[in-house]
Protein backbone atom coordinates (compact mmCIF):
# COMPACT_ATOMS: atom_id res chain seq x y z
CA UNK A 1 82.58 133.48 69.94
CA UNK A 2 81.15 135.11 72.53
CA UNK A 3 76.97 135.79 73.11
CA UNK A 4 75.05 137.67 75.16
CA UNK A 5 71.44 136.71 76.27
CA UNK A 6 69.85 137.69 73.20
CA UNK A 7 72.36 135.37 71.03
CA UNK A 8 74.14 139.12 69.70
CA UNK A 9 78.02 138.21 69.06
CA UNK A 10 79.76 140.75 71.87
CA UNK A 11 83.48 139.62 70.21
CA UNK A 12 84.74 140.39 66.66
CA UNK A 13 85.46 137.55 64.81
CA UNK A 14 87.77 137.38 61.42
CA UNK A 15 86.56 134.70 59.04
CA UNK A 16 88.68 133.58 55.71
CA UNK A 17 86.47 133.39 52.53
CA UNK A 18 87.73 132.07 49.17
CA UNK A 19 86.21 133.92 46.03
CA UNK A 20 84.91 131.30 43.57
CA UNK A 21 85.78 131.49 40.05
CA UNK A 22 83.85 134.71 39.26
CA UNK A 23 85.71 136.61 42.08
CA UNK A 24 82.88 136.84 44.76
CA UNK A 25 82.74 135.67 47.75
CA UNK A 26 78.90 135.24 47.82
CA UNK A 27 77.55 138.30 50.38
CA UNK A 28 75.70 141.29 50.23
CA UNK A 29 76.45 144.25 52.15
CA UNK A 30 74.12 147.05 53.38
CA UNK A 31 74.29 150.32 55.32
CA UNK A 32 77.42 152.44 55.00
CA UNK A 33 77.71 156.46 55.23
CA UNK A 34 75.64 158.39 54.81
CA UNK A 35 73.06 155.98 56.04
CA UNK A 36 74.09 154.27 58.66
CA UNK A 37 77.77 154.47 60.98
CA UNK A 38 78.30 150.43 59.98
CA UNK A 39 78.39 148.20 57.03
CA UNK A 40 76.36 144.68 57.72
CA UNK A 41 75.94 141.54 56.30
CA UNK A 42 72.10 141.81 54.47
CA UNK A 43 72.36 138.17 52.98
CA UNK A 44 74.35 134.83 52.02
CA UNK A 45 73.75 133.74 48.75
CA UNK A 46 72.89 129.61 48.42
CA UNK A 47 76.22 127.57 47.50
CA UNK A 48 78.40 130.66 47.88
CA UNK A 49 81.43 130.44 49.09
CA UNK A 50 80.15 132.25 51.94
CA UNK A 51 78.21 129.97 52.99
CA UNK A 52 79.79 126.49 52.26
CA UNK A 53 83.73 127.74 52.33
CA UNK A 54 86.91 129.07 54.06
CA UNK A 55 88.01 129.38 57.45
CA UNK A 56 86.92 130.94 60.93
CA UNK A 57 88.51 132.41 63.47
CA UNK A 58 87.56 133.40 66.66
CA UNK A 59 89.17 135.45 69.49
CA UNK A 60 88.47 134.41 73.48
CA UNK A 61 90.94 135.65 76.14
CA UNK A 62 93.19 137.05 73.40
CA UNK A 63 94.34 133.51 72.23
CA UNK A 64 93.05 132.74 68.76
CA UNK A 65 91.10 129.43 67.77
CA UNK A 66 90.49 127.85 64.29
CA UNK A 67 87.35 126.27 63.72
CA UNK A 68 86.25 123.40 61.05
CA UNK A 69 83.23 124.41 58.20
CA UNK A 70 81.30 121.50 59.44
CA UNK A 71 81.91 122.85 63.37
CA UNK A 72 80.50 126.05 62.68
CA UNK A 73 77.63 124.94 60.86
CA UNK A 74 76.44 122.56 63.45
CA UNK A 75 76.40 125.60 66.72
CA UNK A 76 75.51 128.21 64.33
CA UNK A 77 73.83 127.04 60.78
CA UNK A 78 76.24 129.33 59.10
CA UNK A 79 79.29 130.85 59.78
CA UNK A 80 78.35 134.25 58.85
CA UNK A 81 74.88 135.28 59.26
CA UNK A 82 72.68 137.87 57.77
CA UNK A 83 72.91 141.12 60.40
CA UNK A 84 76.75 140.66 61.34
CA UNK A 85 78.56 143.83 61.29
CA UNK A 86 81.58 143.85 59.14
CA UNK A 87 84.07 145.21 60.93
CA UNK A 88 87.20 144.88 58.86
CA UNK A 89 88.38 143.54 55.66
CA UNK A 90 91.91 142.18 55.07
CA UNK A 91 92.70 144.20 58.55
CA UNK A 92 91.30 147.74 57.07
CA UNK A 93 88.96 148.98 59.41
CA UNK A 94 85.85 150.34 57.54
CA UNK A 95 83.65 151.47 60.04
CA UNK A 96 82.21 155.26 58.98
CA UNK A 97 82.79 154.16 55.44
CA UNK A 98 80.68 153.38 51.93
CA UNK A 99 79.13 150.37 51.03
CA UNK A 100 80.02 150.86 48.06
CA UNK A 101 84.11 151.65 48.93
CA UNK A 102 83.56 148.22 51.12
CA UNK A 103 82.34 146.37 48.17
CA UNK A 104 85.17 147.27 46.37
CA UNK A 105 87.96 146.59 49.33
CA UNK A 106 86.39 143.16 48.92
CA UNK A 107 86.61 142.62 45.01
CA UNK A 108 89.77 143.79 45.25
CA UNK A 109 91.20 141.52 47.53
CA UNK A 110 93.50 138.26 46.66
CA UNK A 111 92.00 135.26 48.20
CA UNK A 112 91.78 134.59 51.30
CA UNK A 113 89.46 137.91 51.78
CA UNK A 114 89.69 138.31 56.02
CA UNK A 115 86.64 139.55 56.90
CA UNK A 116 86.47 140.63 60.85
CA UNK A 117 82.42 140.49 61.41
CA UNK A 118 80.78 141.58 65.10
């Protein structure tokens, strides 16, 4: 992952969550059309998967790296933090779209949901 001076992730990154037995993945989601051109991450819920789960990936250079849980939480605290853009999910763009229709993308989804956060 890429940062610029004021710690802002300048590189999208696609993370792999695994929905827990109730089907979420432990996130909610804010903004959306008509309110706002991008849907963001507004908060990780304690013991989600989310939070304590899955697997990251991160582009540099156009040559993909794999991170561990354990990696992630020691640089960053989490692996996806409250204010990241979601960019994607399962590869569909949803930039300019509803929270609501991104919600749903998400529930959805088999597991692994690919999320692609900037």
């Amino acid at each position: 992952m890429e940062e610029d001076r004021m710690g802002m992730r300048t590189q999208s990154e696609t993370i792999e969550i695994m929905k827990d037995e109730k089907g979420l993945v432990g996130i909610s989601i804010g903004g959306g059309h008509p309110f706002c051109p991008c849907v963001y991450v507004v908060q990780i819920f304690d013991k989600s998967p989310a939070e304590v789960d899955g697997s990251y990936y991160y582009w540099a250079a156009d040559i993909m790296y794999e991170s561990s849980p354990q990696t992630r939480r020691a640089r960053t605290g989490r692996w996806i933090r409250a204010g990241d853009e979601v960019v994607a999910v399962n590869g569909i763009t949803v930039k300019g779209e509803r929270k609501s229709a991104v919600a749903q993308l998400i529930q959805c989804s088999t597991n692994p949901v690919k999320v692609s956060l900037s």
